[in-house]
PDB file of N, CA and C in Angstrom:
ATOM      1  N   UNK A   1      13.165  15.329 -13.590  1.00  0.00           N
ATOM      2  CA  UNK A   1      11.777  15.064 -13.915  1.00  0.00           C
ATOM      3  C   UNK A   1      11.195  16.269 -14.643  1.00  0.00           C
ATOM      4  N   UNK A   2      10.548  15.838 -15.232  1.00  0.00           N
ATOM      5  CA  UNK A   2       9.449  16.973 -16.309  1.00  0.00           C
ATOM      6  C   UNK A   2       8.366  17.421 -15.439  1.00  0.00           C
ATOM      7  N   UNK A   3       7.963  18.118 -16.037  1.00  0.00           N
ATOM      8  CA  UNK A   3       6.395  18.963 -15.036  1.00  0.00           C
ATOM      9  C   UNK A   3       5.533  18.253 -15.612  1.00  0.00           C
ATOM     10  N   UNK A   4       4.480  17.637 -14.947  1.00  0.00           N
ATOM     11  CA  UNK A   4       3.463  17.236 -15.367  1.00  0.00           C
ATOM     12  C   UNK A   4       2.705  18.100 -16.569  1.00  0.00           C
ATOM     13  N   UNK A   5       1.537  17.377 -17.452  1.00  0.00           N
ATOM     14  CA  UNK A   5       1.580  18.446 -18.656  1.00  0.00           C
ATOM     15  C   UNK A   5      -0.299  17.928 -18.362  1.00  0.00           C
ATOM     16  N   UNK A   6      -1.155  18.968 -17.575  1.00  0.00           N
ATOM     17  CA  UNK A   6      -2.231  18.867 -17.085  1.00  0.00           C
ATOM     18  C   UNK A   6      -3.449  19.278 -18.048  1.00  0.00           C
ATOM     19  N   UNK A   7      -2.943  20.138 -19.631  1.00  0.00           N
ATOM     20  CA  UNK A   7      -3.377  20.924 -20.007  1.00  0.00           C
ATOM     21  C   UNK A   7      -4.304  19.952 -20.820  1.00  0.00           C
ATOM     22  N   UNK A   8      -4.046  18.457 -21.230  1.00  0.00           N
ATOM     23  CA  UNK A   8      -4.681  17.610 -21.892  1.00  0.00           C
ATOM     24  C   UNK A   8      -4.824  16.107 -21.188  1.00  0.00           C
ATOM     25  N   UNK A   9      -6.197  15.719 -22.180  1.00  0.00           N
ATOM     26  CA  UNK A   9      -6.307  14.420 -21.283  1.00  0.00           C
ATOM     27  C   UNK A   9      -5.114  13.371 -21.581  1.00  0.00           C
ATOM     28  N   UNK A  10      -4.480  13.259 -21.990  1.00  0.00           N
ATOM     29  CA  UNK A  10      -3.130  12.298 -22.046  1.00  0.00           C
ATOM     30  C   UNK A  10      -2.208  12.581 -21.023  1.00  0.00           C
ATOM     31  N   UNK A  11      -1.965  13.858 -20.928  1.00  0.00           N
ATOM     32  CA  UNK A  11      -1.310  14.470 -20.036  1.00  0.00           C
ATOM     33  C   UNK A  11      -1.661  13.716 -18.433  1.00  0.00           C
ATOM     34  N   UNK A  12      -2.931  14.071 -18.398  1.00  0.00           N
ATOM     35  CA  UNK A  12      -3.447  13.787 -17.492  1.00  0.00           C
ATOM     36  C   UNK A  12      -3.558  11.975 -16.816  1.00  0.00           C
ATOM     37  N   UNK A  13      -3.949  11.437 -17.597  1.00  0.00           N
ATOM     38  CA  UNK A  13      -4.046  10.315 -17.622  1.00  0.00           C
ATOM     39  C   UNK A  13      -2.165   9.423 -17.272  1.00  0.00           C
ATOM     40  N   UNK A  14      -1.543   9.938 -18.759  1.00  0.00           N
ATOM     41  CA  UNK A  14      -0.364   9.961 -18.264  1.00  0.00           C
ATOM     42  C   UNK A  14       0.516   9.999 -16.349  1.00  0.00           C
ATOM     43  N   UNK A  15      -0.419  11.004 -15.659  1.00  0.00           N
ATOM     44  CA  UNK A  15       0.532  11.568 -14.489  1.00  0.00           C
ATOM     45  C   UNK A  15      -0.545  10.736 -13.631  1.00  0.00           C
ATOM     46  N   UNK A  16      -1.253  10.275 -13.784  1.00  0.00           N
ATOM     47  CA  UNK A  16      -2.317   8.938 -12.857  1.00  0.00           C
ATOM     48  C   UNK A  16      -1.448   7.516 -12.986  1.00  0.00           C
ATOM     49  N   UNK A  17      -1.178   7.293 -14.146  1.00  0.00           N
ATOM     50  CA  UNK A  17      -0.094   5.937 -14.385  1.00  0.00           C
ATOM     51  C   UNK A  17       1.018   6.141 -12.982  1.00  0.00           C
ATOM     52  N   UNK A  18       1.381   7.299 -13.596  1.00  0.00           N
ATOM     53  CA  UNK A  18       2.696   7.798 -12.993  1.00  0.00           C
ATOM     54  C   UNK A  18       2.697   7.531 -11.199  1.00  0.00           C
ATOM     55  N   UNK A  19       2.028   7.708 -10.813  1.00  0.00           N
ATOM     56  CA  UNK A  19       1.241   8.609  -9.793  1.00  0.00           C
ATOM     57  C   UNK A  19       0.708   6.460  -8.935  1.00  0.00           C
ATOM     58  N   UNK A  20       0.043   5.876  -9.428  1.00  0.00           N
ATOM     59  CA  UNK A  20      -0.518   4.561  -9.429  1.00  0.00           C
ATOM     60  C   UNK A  20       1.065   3.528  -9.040  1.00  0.00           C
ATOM     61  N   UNK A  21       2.650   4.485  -9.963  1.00  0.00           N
ATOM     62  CA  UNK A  21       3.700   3.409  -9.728  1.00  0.00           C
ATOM     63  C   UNK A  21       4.258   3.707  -8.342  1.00  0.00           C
ATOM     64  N   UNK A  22       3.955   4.789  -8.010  1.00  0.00           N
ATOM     65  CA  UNK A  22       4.601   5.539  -6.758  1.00  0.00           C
ATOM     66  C   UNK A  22       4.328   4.310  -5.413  1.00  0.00           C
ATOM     67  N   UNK A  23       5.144   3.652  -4.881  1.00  0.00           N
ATOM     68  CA  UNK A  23       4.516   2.851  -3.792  1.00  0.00           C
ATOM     69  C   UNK A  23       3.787   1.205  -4.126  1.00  0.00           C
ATOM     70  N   UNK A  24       4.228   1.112  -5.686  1.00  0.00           N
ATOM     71  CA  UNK A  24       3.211  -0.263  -5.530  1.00  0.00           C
ATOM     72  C   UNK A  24       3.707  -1.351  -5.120  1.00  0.00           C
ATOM     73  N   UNK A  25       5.011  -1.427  -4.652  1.00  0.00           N
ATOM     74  CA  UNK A  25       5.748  -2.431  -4.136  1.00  0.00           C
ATOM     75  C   UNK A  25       4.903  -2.738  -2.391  1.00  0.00           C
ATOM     76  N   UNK A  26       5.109  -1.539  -2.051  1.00  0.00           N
ATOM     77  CA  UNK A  26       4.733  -1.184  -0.693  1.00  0.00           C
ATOM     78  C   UNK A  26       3.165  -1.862  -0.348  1.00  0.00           C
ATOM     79  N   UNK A  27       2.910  -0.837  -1.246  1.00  0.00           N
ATOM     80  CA  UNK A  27       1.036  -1.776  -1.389  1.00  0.00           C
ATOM     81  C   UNK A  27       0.457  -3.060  -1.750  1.00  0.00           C
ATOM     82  N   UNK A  28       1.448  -3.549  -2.572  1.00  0.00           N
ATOM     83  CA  UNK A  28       0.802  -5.245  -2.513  1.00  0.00           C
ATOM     84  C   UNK A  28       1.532  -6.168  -1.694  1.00  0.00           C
ATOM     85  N   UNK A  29       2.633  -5.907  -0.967  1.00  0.00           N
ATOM     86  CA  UNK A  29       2.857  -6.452  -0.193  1.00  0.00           C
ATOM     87  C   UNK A  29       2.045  -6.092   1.286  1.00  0.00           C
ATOM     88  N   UNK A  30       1.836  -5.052   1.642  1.00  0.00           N
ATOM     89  CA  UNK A  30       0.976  -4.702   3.070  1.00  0.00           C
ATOM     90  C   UNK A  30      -0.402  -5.825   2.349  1.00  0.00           C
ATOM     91  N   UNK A  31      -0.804  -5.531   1.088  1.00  0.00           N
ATOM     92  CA  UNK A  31      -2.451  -6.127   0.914  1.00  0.00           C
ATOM     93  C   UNK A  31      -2.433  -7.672   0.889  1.00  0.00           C
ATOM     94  N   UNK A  32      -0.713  -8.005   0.459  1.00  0.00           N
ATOM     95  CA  UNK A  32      -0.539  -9.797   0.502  1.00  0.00           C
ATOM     96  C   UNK A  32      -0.354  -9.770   1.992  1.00  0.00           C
ATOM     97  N   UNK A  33       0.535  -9.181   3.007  1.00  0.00           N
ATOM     98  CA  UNK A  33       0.221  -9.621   4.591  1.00  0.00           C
ATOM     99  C   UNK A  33      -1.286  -9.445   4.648  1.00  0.00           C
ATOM    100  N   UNK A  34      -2.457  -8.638   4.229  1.00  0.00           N
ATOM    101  CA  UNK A  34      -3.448  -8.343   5.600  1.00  0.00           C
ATOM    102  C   UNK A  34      -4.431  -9.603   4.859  1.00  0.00           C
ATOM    103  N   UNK A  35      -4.044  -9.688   3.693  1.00  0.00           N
ATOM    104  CA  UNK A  35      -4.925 -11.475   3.252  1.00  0.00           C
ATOM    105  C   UNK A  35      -4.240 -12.537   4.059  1.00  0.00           C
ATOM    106  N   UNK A  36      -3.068 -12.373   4.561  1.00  0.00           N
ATOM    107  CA  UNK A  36      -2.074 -13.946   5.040  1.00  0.00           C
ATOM    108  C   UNK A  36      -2.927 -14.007   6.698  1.00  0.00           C
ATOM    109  N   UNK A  37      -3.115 -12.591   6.663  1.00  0.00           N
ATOM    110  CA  UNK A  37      -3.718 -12.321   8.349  1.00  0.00           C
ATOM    111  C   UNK A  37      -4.677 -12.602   8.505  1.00  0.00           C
ATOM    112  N   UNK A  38      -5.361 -12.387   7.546  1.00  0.00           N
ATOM    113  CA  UNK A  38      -7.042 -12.882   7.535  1.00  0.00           C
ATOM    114  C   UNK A  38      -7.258 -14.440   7.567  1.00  0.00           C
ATOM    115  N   UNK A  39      -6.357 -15.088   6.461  1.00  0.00           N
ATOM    116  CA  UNK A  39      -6.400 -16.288   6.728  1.00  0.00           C
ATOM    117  C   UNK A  39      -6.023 -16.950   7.200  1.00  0.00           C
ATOM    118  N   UNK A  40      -4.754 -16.582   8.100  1.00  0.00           N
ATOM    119  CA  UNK A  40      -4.043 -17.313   9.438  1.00  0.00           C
ATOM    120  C   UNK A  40      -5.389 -16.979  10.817  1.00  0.00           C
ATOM    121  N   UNK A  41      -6.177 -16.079  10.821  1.00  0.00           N
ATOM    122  CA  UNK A  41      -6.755 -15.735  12.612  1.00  0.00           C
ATOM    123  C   UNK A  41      -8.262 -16.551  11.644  1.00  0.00           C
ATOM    124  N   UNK A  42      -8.923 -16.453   9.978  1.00  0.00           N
ATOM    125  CA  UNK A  42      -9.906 -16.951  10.247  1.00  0.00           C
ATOM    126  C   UNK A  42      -9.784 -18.589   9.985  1.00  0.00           C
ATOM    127  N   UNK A  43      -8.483 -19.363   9.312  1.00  0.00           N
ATOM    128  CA  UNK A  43      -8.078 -20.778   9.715  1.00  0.00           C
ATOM    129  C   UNK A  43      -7.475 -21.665  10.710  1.00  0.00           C
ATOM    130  N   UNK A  44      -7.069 -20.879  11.953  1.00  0.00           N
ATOM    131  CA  UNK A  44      -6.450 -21.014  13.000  1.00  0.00           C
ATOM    132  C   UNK A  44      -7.379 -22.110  13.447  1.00  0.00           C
ATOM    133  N   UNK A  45      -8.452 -21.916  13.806  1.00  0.00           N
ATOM    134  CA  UNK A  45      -9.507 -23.176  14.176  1.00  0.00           C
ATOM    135  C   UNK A  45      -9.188 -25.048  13.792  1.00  0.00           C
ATOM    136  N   UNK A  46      -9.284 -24.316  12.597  1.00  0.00           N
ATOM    137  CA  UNK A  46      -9.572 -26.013  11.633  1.00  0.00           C
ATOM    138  C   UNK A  46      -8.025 -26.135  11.632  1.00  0.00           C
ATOM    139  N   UNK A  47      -6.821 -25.859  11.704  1.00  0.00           N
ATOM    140  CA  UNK A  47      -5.443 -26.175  11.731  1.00  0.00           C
ATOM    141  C   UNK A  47      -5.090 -26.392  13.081  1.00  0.00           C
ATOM    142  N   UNK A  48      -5.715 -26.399  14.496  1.00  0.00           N
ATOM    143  CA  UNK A  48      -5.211 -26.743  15.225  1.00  0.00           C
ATOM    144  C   UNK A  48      -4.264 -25.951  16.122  1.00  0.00           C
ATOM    145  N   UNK A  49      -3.842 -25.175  15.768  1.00  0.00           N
ATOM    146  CA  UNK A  49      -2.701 -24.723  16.353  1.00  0.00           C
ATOM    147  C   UNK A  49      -2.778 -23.710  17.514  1.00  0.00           C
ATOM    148  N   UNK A  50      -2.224 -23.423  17.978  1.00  0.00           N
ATOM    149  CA  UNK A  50      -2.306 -22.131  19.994  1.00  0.00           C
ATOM    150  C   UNK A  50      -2.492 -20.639  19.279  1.00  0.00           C
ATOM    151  N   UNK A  51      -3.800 -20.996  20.363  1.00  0.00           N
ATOM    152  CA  UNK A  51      -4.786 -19.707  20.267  1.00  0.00           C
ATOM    153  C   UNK A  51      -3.847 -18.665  20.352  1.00  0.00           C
ATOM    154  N   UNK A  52      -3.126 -18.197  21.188  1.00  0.00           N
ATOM    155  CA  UNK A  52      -2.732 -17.339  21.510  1.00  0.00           C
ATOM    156  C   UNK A  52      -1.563 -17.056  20.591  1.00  0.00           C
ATOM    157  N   UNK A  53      -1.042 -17.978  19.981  1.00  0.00           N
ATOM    158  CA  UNK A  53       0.513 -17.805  19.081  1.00  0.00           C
ATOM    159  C   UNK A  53      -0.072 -17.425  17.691  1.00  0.00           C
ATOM    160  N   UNK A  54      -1.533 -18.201  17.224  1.00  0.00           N
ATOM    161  CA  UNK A  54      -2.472 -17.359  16.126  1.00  0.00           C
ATOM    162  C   UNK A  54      -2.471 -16.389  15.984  1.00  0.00           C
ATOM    163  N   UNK A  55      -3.600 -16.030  17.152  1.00  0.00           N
ATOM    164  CA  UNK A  55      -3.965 -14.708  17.430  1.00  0.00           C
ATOM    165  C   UNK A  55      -2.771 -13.457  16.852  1.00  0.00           C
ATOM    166  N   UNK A  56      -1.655 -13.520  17.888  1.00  0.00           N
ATOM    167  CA  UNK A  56      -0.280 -12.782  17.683  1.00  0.00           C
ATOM    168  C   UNK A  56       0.454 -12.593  16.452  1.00  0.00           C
ATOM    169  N   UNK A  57       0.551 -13.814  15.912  1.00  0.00           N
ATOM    170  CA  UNK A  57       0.859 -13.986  14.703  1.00  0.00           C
ATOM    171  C   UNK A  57      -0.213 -13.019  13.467  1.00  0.00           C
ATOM    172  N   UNK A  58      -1.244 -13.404  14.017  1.00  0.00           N
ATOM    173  CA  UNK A  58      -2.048 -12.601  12.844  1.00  0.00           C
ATOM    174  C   UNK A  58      -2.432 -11.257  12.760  1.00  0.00           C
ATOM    175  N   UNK A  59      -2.782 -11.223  14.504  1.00  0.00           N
ATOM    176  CA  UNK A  59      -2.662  -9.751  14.745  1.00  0.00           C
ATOM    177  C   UNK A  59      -1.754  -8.987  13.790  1.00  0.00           C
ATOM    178  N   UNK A  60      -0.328  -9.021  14.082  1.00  0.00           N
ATOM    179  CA  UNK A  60       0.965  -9.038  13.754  1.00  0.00           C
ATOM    180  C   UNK A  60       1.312  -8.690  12.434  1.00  0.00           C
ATOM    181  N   UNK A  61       0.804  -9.668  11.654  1.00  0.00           N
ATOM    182  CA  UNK A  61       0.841  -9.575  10.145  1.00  0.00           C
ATOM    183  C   UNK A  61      -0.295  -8.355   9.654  1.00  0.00           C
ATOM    184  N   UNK A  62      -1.315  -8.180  10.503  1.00  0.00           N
ATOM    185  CA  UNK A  62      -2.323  -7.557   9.920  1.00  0.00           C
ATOM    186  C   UNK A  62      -1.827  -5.924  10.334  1.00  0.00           C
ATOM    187  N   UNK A  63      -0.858  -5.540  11.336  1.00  0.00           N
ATOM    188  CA  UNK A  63      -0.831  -4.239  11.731  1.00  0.00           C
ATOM    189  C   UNK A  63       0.290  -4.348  10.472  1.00  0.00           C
ATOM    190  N   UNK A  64       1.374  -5.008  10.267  1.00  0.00           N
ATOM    191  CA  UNK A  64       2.384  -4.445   9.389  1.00  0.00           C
ATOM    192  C   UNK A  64       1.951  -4.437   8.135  1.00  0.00           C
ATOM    193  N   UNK A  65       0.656  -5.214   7.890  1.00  0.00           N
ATOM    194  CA  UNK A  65       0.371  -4.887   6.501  1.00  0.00           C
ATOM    195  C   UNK A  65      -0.318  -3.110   6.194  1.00  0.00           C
ATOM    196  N   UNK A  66      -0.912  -2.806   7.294  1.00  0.00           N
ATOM    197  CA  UNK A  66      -1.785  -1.521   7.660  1.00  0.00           C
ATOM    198  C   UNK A  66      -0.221  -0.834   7.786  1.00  0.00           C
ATOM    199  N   UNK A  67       0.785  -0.487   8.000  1.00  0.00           N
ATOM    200  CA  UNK A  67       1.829   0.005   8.439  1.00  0.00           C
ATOM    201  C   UNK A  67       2.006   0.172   6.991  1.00  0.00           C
ATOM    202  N   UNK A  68       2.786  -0.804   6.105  1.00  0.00           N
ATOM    203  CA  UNK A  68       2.864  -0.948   4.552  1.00  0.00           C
ATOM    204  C   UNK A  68       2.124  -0.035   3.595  1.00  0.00           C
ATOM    205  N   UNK A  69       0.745  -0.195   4.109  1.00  0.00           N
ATOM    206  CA  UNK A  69      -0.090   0.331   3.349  1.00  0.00           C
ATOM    207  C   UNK A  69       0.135   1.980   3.702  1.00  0.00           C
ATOM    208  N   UNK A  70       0.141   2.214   4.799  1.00  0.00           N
ATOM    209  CA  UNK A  70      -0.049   3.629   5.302  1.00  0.00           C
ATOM    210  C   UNK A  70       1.071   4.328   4.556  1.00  0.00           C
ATOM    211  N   UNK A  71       2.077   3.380   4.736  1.00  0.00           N
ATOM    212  CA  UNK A  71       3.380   4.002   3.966  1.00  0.00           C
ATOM    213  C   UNK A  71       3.462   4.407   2.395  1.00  0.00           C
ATOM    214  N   UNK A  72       3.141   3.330   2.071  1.00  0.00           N
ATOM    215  CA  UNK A  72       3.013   3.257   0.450  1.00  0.00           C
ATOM    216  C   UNK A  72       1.913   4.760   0.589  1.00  0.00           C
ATOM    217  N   UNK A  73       1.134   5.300   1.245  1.00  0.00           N
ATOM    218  CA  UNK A  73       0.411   6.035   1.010  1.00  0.00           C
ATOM    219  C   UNK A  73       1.250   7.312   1.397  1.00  0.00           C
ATOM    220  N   UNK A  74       2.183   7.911   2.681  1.00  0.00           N
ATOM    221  CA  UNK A  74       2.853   8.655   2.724  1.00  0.00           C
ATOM    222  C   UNK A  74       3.706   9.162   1.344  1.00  0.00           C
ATOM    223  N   UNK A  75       3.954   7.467   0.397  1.00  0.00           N
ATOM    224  CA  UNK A  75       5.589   8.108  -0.354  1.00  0.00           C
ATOM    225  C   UNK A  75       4.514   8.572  -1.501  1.00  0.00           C
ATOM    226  N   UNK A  76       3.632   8.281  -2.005  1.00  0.00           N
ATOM    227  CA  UNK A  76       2.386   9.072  -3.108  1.00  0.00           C
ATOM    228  C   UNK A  76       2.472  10.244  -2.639  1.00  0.00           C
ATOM    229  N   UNK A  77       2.065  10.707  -1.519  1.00  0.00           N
ATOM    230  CA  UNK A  77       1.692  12.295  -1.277  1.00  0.00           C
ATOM    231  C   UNK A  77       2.818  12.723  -1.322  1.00  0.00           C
ATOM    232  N   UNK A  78       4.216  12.209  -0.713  1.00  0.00           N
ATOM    233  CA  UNK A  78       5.116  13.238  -0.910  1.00  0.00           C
ATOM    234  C   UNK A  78       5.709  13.131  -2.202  1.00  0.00           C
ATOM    235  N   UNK A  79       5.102  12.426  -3.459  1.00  0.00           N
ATOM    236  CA  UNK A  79       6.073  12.427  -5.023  1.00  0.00           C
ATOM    237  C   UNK A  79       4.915  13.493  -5.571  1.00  0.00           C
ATOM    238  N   UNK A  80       3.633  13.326  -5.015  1.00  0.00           N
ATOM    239  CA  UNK A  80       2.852  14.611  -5.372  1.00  0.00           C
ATOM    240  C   UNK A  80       3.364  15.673  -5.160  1.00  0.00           C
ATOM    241  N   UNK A  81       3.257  15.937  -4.194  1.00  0.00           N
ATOM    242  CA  UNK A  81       3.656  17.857  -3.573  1.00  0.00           C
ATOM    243  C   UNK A  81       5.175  17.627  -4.093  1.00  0.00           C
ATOM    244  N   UNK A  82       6.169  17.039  -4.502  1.00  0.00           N
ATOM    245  CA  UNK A  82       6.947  17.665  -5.254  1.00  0.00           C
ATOM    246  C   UNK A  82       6.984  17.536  -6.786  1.00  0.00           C
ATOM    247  N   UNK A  83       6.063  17.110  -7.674  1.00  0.00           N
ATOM    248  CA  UNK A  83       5.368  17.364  -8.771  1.00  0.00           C
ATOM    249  C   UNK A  83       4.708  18.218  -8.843  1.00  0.00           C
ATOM    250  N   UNK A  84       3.916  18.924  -7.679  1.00  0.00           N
ATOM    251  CA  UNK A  84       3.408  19.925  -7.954  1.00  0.00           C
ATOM    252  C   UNK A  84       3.989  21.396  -7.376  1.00  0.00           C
ATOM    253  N   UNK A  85       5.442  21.466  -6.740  1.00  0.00           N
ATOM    254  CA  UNK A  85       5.981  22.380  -6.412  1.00  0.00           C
ATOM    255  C   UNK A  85       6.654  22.794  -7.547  1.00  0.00           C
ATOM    256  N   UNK A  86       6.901  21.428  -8.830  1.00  0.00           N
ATOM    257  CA  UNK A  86       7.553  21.997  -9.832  1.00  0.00           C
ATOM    258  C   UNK A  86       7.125  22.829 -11.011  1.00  0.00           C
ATOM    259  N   UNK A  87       5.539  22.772 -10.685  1.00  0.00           N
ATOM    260  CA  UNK A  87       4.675  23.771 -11.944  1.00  0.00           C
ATOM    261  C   UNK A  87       5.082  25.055 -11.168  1.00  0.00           C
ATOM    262  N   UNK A  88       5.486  25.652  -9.544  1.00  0.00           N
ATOM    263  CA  UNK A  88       5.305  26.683  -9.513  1.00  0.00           C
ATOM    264  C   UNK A  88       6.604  27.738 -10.290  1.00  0.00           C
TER     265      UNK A  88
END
């Protein structure tokens, strides 16, 4: 990898792209579970189905999407700090 090149706005802009690809797998899948979660615990009603197997189910989907997300957010910070260990 190249050193980021901070000195101009292309540069800059450039290492935000960069920076935006880090994790996006991670992140729209946690943000497609915590929508599936939302709409499994707030349609559970009108579909009929056991309160309690809902509930779980959605619960469920909604922590691993928060899990996903958290992650996708861990692997950003650590492609940062070693992008930026390489200007030193």
């Amino acid at each position: 990898m190249t050193r980021p090149d901070f000195s101009s706005d292309e540069g800059v802009r450039a290492y935000r792209v960069e920076l935006r690809s880090v994790g996006r797998k991670q992140r729209l899948a946690g943000f497609a579970l915590i929508v599936l979660a939302v709409a499994i615990l707030w349609g559970a009603p009108q579909l009929g189905l056991e309160p309690r197997l809902v509930q779980t189910l959605g619960y469920g989907a909604l922590a691993g999407g928060w899990v996903l997300m958290i992650y996708a957010i861990f692997l950003r910070t650590q492609h940062h700090r070693r992008r930026l260990r390489e200007i030193e």
